[in-house]
PDB file of N, CA and C in Angstrom:
ATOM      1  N   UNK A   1      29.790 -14.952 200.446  1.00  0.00           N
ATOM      2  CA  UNK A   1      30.706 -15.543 199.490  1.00  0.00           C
ATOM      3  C   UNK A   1      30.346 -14.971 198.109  1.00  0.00           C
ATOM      4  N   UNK A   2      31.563 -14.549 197.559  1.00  0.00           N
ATOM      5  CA  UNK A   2      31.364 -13.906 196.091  1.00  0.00           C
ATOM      6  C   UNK A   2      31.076 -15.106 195.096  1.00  0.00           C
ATOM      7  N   UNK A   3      30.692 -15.168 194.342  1.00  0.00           N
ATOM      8  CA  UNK A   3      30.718 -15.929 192.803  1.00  0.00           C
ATOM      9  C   UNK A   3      30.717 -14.863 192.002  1.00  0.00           C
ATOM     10  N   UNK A   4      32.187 -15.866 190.952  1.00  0.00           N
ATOM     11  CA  UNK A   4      32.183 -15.049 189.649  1.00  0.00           C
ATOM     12  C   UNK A   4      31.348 -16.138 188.609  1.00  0.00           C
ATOM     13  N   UNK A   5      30.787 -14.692 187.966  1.00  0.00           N
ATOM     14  CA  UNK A   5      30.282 -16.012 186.383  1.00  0.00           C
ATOM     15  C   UNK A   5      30.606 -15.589 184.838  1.00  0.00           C
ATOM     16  N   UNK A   6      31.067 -16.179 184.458  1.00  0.00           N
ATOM     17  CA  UNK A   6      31.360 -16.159 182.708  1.00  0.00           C
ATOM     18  C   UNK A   6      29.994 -16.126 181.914  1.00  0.00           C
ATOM     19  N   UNK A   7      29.551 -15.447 181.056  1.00  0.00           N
ATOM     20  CA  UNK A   7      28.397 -15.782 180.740  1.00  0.00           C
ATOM     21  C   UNK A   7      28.536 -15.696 179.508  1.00  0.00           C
ATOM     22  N   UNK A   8      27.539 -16.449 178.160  1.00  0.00           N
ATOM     23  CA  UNK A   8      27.194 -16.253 176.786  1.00  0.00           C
ATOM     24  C   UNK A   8      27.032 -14.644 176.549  1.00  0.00           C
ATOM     25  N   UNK A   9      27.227 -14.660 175.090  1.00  0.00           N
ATOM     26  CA  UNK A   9      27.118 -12.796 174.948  1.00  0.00           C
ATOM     27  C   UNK A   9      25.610 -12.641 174.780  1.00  0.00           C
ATOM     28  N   UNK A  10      25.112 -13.486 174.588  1.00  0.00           N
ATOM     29  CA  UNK A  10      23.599 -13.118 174.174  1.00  0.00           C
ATOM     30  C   UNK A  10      22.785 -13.089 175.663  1.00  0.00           C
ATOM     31  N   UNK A  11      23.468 -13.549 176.833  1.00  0.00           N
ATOM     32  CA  UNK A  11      22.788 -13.599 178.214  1.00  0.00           C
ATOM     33  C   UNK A  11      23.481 -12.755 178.935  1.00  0.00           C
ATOM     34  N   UNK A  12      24.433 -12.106 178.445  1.00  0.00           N
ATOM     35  CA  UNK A  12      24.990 -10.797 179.064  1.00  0.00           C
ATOM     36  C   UNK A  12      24.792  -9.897 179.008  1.00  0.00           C
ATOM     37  N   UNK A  13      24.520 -10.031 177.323  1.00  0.00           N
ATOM     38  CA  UNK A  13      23.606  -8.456 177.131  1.00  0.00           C
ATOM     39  C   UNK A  13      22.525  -8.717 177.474  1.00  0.00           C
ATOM     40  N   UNK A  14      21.708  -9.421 177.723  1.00  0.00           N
ATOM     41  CA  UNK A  14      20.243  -9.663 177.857  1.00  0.00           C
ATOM     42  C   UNK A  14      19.732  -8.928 179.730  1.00  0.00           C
ATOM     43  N   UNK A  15      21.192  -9.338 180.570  1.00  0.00           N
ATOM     44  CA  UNK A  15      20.986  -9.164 181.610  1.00  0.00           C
ATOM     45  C   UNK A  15      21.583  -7.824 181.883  1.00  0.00           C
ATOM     46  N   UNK A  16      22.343  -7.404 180.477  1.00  0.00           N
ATOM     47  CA  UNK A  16      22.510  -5.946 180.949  1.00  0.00           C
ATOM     48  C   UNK A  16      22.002  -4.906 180.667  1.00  0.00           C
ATOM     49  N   UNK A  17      20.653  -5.812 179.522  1.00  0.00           N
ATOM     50  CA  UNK A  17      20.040  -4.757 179.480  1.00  0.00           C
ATOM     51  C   UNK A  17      18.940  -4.353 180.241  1.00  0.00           C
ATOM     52  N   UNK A  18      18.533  -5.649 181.149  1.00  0.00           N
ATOM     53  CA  UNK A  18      17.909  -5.686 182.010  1.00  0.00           C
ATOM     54  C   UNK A  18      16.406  -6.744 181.861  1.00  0.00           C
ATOM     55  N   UNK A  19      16.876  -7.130 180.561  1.00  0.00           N
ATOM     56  CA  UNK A  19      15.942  -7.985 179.890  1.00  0.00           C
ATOM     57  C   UNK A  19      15.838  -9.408 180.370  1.00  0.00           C
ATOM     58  N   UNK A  20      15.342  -9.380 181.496  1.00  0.00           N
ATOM     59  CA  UNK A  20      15.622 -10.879 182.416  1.00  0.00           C
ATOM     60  C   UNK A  20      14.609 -11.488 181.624  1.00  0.00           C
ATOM     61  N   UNK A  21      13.943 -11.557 180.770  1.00  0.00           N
ATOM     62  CA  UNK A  21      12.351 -12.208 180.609  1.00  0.00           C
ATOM     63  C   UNK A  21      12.925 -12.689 179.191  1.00  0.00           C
ATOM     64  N   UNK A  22      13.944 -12.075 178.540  1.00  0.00           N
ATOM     65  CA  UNK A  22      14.931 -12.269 177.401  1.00  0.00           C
ATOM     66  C   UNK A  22      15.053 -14.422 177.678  1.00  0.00           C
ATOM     67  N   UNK A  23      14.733 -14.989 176.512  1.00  0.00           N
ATOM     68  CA  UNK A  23      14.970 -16.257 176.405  1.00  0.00           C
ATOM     69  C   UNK A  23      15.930 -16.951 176.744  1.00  0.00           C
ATOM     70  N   UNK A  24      17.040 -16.648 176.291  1.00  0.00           N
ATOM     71  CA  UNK A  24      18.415 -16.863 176.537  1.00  0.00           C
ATOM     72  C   UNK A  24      18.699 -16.411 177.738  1.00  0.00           C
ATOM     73  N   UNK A  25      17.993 -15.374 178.619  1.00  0.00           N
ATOM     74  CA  UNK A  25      18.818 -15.473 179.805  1.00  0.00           C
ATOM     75  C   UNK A  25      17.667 -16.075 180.932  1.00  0.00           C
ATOM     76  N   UNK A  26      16.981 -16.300 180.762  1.00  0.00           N
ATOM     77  CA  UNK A  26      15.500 -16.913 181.736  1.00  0.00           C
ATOM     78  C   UNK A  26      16.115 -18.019 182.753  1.00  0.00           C
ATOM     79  N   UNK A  27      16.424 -18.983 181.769  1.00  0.00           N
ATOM     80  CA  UNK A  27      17.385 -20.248 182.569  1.00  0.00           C
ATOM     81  C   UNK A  27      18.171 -19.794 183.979  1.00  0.00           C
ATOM     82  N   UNK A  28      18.747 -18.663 183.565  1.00  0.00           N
ATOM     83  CA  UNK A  28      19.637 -18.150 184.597  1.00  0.00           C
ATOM     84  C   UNK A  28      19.160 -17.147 185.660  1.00  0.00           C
ATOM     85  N   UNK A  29      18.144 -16.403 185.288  1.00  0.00           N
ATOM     86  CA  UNK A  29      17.513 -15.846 186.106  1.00  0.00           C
ATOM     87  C   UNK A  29      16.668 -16.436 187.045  1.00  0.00           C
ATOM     88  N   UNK A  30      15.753 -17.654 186.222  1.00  0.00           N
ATOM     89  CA  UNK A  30      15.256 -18.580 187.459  1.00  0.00           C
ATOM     90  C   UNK A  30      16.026 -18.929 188.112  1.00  0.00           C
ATOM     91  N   UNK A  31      17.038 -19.535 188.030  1.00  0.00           N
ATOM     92  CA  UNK A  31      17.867 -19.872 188.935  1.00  0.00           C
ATOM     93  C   UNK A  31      18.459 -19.447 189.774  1.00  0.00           C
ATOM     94  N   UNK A  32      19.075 -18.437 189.404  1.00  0.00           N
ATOM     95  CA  UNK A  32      19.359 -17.182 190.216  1.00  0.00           C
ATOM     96  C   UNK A  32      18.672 -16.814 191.159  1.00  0.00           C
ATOM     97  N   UNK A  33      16.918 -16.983 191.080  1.00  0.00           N
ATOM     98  CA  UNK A  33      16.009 -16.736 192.017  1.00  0.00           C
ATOM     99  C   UNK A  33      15.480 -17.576 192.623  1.00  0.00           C
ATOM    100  N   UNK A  34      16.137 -18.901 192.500  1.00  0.00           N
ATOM    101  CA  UNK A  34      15.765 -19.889 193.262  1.00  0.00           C
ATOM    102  C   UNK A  34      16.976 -20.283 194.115  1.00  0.00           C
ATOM    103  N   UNK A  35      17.707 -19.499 193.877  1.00  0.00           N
ATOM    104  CA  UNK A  35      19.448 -19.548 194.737  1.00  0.00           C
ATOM    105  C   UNK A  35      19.176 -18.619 195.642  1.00  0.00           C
ATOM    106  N   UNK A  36      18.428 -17.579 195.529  1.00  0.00           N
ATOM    107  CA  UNK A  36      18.469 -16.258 196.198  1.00  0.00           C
ATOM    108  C   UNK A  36      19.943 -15.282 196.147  1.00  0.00           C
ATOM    109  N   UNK A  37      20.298 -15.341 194.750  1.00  0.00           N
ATOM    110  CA  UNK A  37      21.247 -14.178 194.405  1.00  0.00           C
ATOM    111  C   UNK A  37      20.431 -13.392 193.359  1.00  0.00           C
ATOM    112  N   UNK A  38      21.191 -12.069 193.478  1.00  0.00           N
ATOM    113  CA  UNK A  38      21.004 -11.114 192.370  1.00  0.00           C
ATOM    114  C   UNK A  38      22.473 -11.276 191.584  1.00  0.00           C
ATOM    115  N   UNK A  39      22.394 -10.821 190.382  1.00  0.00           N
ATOM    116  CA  UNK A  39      23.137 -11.165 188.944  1.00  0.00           C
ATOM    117  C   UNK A  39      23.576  -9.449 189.173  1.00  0.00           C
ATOM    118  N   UNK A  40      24.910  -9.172 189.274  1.00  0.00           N
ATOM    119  CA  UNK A  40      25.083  -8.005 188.877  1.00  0.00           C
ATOM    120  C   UNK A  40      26.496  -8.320 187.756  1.00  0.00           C
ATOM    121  N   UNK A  41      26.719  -7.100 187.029  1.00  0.00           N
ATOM    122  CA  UNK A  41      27.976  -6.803 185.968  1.00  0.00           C
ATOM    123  C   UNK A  41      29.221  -7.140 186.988  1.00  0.00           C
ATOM    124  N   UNK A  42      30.348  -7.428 186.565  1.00  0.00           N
ATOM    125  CA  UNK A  42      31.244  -6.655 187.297  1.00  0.00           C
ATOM    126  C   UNK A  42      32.253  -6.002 186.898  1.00  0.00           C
ATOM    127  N   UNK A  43      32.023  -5.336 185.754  1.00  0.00           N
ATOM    128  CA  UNK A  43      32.638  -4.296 185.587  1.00  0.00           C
ATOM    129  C   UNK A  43      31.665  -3.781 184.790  1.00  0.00           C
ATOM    130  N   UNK A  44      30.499  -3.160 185.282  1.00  0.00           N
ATOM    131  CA  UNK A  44      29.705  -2.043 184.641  1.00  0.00           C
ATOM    132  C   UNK A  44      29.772  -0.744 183.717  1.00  0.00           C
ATOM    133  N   UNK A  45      29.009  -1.103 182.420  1.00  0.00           N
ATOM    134  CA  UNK A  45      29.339   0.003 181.593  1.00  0.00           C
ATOM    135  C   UNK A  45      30.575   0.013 180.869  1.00  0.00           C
ATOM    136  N   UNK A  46      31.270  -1.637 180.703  1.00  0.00           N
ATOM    137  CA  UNK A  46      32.572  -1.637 180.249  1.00  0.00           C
ATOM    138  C   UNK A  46      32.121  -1.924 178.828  1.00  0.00           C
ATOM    139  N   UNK A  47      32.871  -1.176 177.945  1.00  0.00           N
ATOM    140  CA  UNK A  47      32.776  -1.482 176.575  1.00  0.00           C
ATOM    141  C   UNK A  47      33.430  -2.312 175.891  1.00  0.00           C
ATOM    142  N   UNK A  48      34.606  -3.191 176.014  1.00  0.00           N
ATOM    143  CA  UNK A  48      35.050  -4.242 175.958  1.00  0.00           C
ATOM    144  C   UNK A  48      34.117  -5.631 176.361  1.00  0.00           C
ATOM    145  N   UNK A  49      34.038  -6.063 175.321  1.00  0.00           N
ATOM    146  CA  UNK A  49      32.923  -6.921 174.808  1.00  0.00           C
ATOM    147  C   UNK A  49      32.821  -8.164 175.887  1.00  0.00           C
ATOM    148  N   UNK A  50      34.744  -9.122 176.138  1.00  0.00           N
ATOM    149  CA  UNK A  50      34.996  -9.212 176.951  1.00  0.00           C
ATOM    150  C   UNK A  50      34.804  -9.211 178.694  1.00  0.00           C
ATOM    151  N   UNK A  51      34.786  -7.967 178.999  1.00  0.00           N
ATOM    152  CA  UNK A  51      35.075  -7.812 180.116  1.00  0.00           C
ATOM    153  C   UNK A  51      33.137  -8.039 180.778  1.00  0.00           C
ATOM    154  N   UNK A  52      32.491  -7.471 179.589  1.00  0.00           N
ATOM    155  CA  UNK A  52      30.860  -7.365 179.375  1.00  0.00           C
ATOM    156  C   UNK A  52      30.051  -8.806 180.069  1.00  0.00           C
ATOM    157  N   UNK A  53      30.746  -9.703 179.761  1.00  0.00           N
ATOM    158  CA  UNK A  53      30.200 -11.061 179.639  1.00  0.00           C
ATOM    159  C   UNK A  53      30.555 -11.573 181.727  1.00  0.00           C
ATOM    160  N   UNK A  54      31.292 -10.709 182.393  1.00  0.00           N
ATOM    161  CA  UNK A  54      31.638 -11.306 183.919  1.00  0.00           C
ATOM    162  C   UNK A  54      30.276 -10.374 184.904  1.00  0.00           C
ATOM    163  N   UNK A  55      29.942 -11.326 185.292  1.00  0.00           N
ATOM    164  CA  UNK A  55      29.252 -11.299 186.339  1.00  0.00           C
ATOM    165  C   UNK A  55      29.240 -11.790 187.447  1.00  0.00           C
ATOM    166  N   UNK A  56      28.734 -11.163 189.111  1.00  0.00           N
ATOM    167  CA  UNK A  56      29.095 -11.592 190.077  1.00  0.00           C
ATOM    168  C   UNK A  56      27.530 -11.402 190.831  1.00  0.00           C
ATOM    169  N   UNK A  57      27.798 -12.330 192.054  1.00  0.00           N
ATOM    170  CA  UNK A  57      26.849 -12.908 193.164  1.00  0.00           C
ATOM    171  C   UNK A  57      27.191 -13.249 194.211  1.00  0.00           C
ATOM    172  N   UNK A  58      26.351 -12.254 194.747  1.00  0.00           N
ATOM    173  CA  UNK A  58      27.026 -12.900 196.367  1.00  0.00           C
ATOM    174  C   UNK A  58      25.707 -14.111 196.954  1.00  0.00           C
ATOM    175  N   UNK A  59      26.737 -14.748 197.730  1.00  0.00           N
ATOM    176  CA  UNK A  59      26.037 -16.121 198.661  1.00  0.00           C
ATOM    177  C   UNK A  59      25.972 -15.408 199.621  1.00  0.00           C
ATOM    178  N   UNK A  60      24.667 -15.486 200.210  1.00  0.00           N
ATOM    179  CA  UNK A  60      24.841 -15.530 201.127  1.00  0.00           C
ATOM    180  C   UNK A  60      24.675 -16.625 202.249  1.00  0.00           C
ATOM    181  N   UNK A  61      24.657 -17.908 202.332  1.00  0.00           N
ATOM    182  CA  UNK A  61      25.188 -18.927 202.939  1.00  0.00           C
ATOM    183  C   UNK A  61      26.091 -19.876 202.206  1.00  0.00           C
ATOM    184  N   UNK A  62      26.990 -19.428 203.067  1.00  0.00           N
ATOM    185  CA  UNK A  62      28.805 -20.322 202.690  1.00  0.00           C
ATOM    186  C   UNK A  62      28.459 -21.959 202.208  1.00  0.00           C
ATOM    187  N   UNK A  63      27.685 -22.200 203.362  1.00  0.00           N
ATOM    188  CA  UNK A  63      27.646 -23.819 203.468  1.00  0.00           C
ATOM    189  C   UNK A  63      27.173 -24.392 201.914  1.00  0.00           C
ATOM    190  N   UNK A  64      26.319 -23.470 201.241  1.00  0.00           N
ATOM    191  CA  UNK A  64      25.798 -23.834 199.643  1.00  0.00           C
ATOM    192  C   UNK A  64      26.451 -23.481 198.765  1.00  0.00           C
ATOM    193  N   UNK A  65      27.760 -22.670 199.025  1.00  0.00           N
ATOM    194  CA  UNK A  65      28.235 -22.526 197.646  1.00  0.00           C
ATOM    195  C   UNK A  65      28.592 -24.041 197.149  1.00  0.00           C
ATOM    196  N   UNK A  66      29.320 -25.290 196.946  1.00  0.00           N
ATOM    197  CA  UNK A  66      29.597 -25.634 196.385  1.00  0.00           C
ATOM    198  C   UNK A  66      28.295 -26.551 195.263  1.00  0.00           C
ATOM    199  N   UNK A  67      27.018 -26.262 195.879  1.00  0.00           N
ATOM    200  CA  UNK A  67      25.839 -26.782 195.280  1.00  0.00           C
ATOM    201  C   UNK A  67      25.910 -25.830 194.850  1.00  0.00           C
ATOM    202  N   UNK A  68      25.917 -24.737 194.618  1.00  0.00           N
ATOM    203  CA  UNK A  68      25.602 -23.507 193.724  1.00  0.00           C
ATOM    204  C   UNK A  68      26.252 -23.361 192.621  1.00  0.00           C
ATOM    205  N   UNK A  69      27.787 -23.616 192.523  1.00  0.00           N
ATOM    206  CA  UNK A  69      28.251 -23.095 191.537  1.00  0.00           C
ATOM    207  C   UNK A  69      28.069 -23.891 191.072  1.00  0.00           C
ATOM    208  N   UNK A  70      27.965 -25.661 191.416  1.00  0.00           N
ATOM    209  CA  UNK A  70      27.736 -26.979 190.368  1.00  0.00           C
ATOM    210  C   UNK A  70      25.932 -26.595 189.582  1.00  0.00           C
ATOM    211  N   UNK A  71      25.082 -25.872 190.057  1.00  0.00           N
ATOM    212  CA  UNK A  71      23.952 -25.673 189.323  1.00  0.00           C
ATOM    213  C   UNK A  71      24.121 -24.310 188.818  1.00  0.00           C
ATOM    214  N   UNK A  72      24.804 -23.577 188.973  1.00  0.00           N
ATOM    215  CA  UNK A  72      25.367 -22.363 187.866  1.00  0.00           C
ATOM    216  C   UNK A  72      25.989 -22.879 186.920  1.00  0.00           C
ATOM    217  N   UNK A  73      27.033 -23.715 186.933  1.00  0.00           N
ATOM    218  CA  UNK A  73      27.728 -24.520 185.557  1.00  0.00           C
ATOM    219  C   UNK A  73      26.818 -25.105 184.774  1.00  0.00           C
ATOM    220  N   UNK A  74      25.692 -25.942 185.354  1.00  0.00           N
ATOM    221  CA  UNK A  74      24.793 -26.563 184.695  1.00  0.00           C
ATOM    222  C   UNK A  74      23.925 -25.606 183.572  1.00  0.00           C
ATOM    223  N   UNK A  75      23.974 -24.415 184.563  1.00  0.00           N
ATOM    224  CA  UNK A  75      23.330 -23.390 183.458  1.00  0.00           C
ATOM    225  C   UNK A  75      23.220 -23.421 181.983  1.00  0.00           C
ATOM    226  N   UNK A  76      22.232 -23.063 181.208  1.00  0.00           N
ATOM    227  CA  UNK A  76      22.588 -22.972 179.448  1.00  0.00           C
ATOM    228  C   UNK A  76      23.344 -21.170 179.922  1.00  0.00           C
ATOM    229  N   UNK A  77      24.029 -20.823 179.633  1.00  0.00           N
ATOM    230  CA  UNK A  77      24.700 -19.556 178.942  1.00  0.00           C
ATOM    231  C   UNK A  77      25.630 -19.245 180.193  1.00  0.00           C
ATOM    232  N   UNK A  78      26.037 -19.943 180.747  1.00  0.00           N
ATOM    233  CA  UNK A  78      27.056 -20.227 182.299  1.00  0.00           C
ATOM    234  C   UNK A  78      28.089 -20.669 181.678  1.00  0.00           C
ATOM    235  N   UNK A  79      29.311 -19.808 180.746  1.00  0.00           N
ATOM    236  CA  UNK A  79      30.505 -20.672 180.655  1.00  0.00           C
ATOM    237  C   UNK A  79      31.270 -20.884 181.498  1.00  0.00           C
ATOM    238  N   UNK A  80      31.039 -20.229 182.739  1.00  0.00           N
ATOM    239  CA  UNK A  80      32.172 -20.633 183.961  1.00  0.00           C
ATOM    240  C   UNK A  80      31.586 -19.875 185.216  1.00  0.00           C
ATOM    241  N   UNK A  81      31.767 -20.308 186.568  1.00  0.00           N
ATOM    242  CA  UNK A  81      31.094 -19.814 187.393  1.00  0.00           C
ATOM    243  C   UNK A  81      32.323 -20.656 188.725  1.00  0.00           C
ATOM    244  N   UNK A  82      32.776 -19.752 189.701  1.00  0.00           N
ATOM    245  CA  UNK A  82      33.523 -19.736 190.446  1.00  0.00           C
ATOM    246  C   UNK A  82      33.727 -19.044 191.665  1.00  0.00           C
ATOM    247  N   UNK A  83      34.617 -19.268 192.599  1.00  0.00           N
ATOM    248  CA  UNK A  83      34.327 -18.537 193.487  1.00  0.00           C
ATOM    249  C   UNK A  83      36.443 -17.962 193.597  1.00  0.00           C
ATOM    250  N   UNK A  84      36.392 -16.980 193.621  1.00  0.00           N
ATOM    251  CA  UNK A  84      37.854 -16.572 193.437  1.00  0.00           C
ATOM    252  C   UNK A  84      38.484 -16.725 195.093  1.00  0.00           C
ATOM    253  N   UNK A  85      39.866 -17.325 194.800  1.00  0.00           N
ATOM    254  CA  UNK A  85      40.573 -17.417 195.857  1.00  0.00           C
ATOM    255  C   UNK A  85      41.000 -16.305 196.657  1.00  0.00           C
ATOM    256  N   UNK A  86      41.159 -16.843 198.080  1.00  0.00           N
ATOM    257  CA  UNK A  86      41.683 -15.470 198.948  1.00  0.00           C
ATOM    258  C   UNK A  86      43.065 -14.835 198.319  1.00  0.00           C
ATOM    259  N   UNK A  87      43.311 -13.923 198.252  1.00  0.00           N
ATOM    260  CA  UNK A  87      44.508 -13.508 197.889  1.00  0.00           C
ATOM    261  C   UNK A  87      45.592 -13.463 199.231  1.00  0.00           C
ATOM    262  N   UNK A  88      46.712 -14.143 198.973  1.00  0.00           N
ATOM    263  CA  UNK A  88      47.822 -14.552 199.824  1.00  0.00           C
ATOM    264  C   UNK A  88      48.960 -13.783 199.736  1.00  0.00           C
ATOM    265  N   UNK A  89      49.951 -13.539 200.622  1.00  0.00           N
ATOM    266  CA  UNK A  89      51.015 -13.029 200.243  1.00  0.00           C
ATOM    267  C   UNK A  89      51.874 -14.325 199.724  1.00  0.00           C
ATOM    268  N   UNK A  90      52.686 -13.252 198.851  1.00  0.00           N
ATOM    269  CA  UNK A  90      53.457 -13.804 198.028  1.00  0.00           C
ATOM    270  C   UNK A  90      55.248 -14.752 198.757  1.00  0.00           C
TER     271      UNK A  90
END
């Protein structure tokens, strides 16, 4: 299961720069490692400041996402954290 996450600019850049030990993004990295996801960009190398701040995670057990994303929201620098719908025909 994918999760998307919205993040603060100061914990986006922090995690893009790779600066997990960075203050502002610690909160989220423990957590992250106590979820057993990795934090990647998802749209890497985008220069739109915007687009900079989305990040994604995969679950890998279904049965926890909905405990997950409720302790990703809880996050400090987590403005939104979700799991995107199947896409349907129209």
């Amino acid at each position: 299961m994918q999760i998307t996450l919205q993040l603060a600019d100061d914990v986006a850049r922090a995690l893009e720069q790779g600066a997990t030990a960075d203050a502002s993004a610690q909160p989220l990295t423990r957590l992250a490692s106590e979820l057993g996801i990795a934090l990647r960009p998802l749209h890497p190398g985008a220069r739109d400041a915007a687009l900079r701040r989305y990040f994604v995670a995969e679950l890998a057990d279904s049965s926890a996402t909905d405990s997950a994303l409720q302790r990703l929201r809880t996050s400090s620098g987590v403005l939104a954290a979700y799991v995107k719908p199947t896409d349907a025909m129209p």
